[in-house]
N, C-alpha and C. Protein backbone atom coordinates (compact mmCIF):
# COMPACT_ATOMS: atom_id res chain seq x y z
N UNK A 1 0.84 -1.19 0.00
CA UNK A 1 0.00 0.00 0.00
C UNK A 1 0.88 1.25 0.00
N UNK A 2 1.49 1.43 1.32
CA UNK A 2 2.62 2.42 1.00
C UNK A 2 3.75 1.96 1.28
N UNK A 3 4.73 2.57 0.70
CA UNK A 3 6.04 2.51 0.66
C UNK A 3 6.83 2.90 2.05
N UNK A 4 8.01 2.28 2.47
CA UNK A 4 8.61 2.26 3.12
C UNK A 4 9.36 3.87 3.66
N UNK A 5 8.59 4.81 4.38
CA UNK A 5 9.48 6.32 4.19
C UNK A 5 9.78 6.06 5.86
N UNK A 6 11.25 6.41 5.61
CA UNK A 6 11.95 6.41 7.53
C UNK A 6 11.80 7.91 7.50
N UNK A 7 11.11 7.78 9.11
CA UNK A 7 10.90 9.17 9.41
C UNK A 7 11.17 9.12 11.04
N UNK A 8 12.55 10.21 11.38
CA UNK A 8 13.00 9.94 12.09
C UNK A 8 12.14 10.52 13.70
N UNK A 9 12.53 9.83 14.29
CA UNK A 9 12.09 9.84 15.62
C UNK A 9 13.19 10.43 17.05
N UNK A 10 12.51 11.54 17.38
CA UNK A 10 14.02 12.20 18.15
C UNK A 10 13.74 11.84 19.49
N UNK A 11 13.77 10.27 19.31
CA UNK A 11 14.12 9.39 20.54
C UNK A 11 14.90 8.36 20.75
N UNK A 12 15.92 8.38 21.68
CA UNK A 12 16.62 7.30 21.66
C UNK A 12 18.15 7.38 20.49
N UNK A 13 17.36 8.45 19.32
CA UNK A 13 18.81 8.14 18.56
C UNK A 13 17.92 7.13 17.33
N UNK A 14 17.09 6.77 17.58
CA UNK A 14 16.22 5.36 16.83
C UNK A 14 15.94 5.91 15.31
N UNK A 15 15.73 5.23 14.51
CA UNK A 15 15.20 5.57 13.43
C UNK A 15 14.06 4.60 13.20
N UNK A 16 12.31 4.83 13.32
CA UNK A 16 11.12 3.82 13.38
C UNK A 16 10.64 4.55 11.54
N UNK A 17 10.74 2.74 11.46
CA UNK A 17 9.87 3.38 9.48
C UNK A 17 8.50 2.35 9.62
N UNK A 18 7.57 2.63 9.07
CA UNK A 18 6.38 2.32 8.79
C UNK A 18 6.50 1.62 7.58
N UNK A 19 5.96 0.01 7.51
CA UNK A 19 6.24 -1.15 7.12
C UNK A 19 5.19 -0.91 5.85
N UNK A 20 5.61 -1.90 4.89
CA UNK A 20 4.83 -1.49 3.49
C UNK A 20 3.64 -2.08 3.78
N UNK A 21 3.19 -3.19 4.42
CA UNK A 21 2.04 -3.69 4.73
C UNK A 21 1.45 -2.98 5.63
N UNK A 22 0.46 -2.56 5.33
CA UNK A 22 -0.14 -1.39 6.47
C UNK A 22 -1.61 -1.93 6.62
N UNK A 23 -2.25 -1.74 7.65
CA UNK A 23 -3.67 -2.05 8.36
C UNK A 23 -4.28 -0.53 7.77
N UNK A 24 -5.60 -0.94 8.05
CA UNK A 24 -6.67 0.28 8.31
C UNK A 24 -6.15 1.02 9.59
N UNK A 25 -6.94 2.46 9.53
CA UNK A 25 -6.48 2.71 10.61
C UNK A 25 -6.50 2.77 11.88
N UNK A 26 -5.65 2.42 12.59
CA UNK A 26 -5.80 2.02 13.93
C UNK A 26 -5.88 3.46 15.02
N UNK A 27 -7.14 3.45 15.59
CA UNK A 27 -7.13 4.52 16.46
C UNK A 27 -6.80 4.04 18.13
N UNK A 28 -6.27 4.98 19.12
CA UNK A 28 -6.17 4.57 20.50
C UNK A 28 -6.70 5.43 21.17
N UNK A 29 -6.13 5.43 22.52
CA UNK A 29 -6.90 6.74 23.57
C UNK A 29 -5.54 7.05 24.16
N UNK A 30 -5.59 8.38 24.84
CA UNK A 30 -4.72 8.57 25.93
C UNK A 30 -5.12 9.96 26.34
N UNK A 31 -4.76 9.84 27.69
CA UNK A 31 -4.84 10.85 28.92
C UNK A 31 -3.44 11.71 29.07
N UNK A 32 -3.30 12.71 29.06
CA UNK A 32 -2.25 13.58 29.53
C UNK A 32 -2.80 14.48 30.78
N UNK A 33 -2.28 14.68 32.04
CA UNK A 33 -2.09 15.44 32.97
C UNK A 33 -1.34 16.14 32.90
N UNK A 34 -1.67 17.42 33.68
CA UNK A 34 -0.39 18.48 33.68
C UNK A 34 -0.32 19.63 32.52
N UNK A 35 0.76 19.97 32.34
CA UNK A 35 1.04 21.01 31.55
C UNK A 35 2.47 21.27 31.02
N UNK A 36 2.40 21.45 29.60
CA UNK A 36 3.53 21.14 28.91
C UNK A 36 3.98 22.89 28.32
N UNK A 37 5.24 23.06 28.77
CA UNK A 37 5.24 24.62 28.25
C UNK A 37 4.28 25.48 28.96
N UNK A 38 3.67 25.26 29.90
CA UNK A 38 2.20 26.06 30.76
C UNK A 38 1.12 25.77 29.77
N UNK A 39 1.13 24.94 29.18
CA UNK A 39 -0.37 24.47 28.12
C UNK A 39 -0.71 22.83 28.23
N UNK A 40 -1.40 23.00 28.81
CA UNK A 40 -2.73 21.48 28.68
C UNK A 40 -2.30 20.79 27.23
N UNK A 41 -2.41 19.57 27.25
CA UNK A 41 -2.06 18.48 25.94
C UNK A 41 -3.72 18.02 25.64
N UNK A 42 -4.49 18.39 25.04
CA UNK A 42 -5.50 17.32 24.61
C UNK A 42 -5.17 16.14 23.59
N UNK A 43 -5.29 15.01 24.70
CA UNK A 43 -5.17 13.96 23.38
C UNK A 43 -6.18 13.42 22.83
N UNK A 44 -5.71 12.93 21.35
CA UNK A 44 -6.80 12.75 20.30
C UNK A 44 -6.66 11.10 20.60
N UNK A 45 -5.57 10.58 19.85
CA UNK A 45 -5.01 9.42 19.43
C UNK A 45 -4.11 8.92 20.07
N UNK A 46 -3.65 8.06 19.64
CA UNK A 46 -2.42 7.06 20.27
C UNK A 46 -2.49 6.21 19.36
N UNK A 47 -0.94 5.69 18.74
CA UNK A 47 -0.64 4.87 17.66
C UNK A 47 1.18 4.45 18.07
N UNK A 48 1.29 3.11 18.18
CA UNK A 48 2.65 2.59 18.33
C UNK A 48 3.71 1.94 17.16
N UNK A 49 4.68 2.06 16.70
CA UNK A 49 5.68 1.47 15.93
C UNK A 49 6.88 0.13 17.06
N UNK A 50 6.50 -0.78 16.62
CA UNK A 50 7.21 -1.94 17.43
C UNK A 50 8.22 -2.61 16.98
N UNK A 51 9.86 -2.58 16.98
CA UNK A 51 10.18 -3.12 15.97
C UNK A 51 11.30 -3.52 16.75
N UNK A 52 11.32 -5.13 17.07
CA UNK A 52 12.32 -5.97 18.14
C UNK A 52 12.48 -5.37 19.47
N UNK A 53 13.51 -5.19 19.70
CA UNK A 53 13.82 -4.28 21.35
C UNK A 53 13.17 -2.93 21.52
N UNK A 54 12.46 -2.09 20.50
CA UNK A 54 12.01 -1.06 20.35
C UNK A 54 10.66 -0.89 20.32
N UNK A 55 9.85 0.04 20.93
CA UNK A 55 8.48 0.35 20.96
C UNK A 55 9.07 1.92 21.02
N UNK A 56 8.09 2.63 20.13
CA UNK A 56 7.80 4.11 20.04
C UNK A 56 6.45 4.25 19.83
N UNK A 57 6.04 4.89 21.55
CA UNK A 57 4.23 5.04 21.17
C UNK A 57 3.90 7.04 21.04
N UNK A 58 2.91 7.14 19.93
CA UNK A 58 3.30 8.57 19.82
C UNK A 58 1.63 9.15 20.25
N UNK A 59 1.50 10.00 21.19
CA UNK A 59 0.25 10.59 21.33
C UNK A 59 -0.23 12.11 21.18
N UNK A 60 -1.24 12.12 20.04
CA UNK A 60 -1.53 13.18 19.28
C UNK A 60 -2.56 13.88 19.63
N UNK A 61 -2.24 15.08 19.39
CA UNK A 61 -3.66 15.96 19.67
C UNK A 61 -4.83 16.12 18.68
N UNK A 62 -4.44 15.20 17.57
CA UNK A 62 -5.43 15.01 16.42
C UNK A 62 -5.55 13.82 15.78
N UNK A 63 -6.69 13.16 15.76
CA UNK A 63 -6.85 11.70 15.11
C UNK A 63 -6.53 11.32 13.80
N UNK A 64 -6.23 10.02 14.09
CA UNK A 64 -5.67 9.75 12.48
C UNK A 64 -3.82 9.73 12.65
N UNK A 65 -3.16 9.42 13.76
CA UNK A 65 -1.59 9.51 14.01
C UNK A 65 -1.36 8.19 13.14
N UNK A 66 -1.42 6.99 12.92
CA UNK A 66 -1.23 6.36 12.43
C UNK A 66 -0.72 6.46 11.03
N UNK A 67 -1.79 7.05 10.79
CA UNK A 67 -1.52 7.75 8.81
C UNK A 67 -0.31 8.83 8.76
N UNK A 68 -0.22 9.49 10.31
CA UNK A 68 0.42 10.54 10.00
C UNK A 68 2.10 10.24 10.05
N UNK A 69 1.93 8.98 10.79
CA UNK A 69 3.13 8.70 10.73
C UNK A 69 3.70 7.66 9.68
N UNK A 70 2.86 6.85 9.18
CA UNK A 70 3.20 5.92 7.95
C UNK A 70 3.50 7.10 6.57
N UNK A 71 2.64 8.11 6.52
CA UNK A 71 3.18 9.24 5.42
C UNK A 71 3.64 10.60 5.69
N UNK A 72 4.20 10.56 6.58
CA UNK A 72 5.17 11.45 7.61
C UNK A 72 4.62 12.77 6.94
N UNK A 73 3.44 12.81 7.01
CA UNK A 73 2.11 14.45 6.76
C UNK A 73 2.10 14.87 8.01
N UNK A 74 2.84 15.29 8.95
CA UNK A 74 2.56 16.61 10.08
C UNK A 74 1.90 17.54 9.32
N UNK A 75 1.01 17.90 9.89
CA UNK A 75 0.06 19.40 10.00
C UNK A 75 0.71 20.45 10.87
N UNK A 76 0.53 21.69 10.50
CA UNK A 76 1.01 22.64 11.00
C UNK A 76 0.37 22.50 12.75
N UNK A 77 -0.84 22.09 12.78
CA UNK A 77 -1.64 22.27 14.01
C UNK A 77 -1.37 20.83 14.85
N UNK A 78 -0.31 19.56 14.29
CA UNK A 78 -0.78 18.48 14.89
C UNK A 78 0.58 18.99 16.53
N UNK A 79 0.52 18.00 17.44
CA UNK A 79 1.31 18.23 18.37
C UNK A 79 1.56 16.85 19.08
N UNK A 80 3.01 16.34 19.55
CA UNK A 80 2.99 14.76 19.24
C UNK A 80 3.34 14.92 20.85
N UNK A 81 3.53 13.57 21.65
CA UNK A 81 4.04 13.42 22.62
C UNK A 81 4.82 11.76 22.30
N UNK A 82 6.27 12.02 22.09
CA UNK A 82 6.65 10.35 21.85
C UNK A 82 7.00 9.58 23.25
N UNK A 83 6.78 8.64 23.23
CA UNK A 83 7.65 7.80 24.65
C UNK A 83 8.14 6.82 23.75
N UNK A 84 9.30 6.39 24.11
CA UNK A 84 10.14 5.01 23.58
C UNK A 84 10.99 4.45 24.50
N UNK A 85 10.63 3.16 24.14
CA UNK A 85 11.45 1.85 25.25
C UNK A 85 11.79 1.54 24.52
N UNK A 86 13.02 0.92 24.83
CA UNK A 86 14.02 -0.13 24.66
C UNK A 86 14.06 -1.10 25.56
N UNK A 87 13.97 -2.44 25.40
CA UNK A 87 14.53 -3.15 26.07
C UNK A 87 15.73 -3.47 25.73
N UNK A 88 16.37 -4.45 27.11
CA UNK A 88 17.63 -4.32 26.99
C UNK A 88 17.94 -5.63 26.60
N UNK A 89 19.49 -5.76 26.14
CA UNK A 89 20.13 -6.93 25.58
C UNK A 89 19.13 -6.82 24.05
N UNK A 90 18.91 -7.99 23.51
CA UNK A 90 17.97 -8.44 22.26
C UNK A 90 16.68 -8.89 22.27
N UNK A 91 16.32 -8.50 23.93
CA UNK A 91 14.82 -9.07 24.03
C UNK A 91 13.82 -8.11 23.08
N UNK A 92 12.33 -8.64 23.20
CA UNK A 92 11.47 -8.01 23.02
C UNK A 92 10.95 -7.20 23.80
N UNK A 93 10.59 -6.09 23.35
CA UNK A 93 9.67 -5.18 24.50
C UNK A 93 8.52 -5.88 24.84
N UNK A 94 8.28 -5.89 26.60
CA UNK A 94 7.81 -6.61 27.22
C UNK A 94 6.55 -5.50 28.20
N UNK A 95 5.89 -5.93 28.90
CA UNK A 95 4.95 -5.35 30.01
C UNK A 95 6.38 -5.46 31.08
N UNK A 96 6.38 -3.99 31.84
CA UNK A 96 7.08 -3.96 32.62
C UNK A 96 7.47 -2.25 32.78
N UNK A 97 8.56 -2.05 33.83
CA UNK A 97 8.72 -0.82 34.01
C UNK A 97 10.21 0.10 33.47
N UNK A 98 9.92 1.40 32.49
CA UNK A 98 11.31 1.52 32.36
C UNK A 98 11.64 2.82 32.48
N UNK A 99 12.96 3.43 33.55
CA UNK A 99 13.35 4.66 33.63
C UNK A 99 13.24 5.47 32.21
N UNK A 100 13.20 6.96 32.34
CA UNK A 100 13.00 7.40 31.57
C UNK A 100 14.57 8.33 32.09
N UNK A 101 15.15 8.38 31.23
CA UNK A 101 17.03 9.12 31.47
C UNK A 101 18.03 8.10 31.67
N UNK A 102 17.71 6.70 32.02
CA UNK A 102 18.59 5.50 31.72
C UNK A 102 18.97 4.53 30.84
N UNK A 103 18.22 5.75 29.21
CA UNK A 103 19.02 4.93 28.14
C UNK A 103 17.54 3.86 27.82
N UNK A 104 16.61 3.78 28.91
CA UNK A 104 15.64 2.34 28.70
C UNK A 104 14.51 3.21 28.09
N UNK A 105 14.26 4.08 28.31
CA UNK A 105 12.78 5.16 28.11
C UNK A 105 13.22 6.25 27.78
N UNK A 106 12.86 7.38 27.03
CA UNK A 106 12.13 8.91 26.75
C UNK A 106 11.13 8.98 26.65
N UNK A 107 10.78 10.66 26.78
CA UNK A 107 9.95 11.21 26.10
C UNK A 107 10.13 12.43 25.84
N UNK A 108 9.89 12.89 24.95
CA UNK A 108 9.75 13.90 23.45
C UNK A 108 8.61 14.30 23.32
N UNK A 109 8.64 16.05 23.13
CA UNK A 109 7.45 16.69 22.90
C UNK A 109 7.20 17.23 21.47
N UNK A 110 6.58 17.95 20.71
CA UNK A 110 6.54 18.64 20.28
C UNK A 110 5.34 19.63 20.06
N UNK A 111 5.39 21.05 20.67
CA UNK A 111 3.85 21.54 20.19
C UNK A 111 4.09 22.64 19.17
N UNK A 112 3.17 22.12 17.89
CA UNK A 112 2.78 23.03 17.14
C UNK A 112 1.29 23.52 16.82
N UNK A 113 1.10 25.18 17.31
CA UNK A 113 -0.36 25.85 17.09
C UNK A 113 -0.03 26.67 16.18
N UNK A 114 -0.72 27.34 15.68
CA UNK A 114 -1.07 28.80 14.87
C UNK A 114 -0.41 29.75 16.36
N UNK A 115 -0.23 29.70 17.27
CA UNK A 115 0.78 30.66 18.25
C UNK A 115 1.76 29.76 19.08
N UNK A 116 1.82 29.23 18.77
CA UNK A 116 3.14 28.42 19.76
C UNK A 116 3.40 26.97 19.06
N UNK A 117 4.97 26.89 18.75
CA UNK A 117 6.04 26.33 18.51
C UNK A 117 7.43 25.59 19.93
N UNK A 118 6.89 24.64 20.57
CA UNK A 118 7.69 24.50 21.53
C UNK A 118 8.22 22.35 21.26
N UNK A 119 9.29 22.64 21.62
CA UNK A 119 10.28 21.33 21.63
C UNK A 119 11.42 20.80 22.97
N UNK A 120 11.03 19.53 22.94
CA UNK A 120 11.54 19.47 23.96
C UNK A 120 11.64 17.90 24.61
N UNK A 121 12.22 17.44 26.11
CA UNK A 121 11.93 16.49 26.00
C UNK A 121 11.94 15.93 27.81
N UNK A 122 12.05 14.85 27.95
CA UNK A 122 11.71 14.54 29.74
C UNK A 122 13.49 14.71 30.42
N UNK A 123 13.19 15.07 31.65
CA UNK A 123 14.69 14.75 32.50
C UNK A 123 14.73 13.51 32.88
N UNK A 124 13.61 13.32 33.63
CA UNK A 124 13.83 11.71 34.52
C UNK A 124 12.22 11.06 34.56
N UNK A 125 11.90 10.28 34.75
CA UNK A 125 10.41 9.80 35.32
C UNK A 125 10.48 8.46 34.88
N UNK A 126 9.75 7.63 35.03
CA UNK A 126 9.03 6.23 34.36
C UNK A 126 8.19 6.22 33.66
N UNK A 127 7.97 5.03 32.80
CA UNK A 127 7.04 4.87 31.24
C UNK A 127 6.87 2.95 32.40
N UNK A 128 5.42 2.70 32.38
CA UNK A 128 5.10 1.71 32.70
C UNK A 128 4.47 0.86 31.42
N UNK A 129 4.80 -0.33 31.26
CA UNK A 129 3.58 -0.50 29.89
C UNK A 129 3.24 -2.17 30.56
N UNK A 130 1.87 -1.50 30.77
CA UNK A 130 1.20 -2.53 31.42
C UNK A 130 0.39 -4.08 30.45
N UNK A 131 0.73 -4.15 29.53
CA UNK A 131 0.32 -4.94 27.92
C UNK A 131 0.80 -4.76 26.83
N UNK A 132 1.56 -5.62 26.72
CA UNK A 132 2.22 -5.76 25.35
C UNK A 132 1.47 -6.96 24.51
N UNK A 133 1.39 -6.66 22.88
CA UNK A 133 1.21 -7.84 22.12
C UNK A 133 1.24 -7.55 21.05
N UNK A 134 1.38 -7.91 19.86
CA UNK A 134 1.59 -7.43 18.32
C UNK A 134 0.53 -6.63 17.44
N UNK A 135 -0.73 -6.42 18.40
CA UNK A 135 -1.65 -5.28 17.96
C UNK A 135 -1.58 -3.64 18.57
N UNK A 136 -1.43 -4.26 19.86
CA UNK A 136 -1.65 -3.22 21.41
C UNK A 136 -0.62 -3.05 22.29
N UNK A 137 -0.02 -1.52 22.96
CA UNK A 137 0.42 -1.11 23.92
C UNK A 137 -0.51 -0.60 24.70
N UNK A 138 -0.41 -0.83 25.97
CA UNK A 138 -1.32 -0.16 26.97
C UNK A 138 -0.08 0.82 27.84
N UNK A 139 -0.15 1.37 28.63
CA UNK A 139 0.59 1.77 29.58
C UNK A 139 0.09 3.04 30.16
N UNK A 140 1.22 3.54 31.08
CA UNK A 140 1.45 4.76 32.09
C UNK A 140 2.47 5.48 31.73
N UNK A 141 2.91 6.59 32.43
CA UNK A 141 3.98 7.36 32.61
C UNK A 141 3.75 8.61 33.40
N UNK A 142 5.08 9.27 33.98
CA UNK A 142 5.20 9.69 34.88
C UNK A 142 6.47 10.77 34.19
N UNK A 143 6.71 11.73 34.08
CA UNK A 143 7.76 12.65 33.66
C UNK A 143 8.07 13.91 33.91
N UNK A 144 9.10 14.42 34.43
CA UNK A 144 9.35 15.95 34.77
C UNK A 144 9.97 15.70 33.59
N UNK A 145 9.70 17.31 32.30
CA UNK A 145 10.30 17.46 31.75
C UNK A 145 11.40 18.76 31.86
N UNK A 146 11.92 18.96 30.58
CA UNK A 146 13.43 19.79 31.15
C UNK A 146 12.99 21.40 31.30
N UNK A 147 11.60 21.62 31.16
CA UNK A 147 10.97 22.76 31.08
C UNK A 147 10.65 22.85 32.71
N UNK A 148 10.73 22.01 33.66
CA UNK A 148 10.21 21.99 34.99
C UNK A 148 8.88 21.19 34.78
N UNK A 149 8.35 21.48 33.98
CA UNK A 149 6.64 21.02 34.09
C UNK A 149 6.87 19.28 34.47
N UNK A 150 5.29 19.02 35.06
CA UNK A 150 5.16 17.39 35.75
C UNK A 150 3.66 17.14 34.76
N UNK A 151 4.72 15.95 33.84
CA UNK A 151 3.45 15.46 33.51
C UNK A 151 2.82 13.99 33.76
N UNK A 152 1.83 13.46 33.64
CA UNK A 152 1.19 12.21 34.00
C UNK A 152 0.18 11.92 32.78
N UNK A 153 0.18 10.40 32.78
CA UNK A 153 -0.66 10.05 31.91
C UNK A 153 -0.92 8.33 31.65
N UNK A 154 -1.95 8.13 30.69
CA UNK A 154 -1.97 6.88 30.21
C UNK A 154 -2.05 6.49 28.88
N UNK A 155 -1.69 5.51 28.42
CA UNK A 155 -1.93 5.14 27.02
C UNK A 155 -2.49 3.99 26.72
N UNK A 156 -3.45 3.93 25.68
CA UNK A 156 -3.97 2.51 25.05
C UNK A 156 -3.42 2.56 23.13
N UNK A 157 -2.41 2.37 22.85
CA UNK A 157 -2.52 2.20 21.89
C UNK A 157 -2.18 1.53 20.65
N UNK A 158 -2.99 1.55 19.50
CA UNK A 158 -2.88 0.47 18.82
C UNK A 158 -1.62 0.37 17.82
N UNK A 159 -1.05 -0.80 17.49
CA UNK A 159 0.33 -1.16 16.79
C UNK A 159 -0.15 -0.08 15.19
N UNK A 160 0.69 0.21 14.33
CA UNK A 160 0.38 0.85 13.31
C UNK A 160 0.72 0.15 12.09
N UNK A 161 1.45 -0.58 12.15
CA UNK A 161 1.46 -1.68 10.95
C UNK A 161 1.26 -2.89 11.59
C-alpha cells in the first residue's frame, strides 16, 4: 500500500519506518495530565511502531496519528508526545517498568499551534507498559520534563502496521 518512508524519531537516537504492509487505521486513547510549556495536551489518538527491542508510542492531539506517521504528513496544528522503550540486551519489549534518562525510556514533545512552537523532552520519570502484544500497547507514565513542568498520563494504543 505504502512505501517504506523512515521518518526519524528524536528518541533514543532510533530511526522507526512504517512497514509497506499497512492495516486500516488504527485509532487509540490517551490521557495527559499536567502542563507542557504552561499548556494542557488534549489527546486525540495514540498509535505505536514496534520493531524488536524497540516500541515508540506517539500521542496526538489530532486523530488519524497512524496515517500521519506511515506518510510522515505533520500538519502545522498536529502536536505529538513520543515515549520510547528499549529493552535491553535483544529481548522483546515486554509489560514492565522503564526509567525514563537511563538509556531504557524517553519522552519527546513537540507543540505546534497557529501561536506556539515549543520542543523538547523529559529529564527523569518512568514509562510503565502494562500490555504488550503485536496489535496493542497499553501503559502509564510519569515525567518531569526539562521545562520543569510534571506530567502524568496513560496510554492505550494500537500497533500501526
Amino acid at each position: 500500500m505504502l512505501s517504506c518512508i523512515r521518518r526519524p524519531i528524536l528518541v533514543l537516537g532510533l530511526l522507526a519506518c512504517s512497514s509497506s504492509q499497512t492495516t486500516a487505521a488504527t485509532t487509540g486513547t490517551a490521557t495527559v495530565n499536567g502542563t507542557i510549556d504552561g499548556n494542557t495536551f488534549s489527546a486525540a489518538d495514540a498509535g505505536a511502531i514496534v520493531r524488536g527491542s524497540t516500541a515508540v508510542i506517539t500521542i496526538a492531539n489530532v486523530a488519524g496519528i497512524c496515517s500521519t506517521l506511515e506518510s510522515d504528513a505533520a500538519e502545522r496544528d498536529d502536536s505529538t508526545l513520543t515515549i520510547s522503550v528499549l529493552a535491553t540486551g535483544e529481548g522483546a519489549v515486554t509489560a514492565s517498568s522503564y526509567s525514563i534518562g537511563s538509556g531504557a525510556a524517553s519522552l519527546a514533545y513537540g507543540i505546534n499551534t497557529p501561536t506556539q512552537s515549543a520542543f523538547g523532552n523529559s529529564q527523569n520519570g518512568t514509562v510503565v507498559l502494562t500490555a504488550v502484544s503485536a496489535s496493542h500497547l497499553t501503559g502509564t507514565f510519569d515525567a518531569t520534563l526539562a521545562s520543569g513542568d510534571h506530567i502524568t498520563g496513560s496510554f492505550s494504543a494500537g500497533v500501526c502496521d
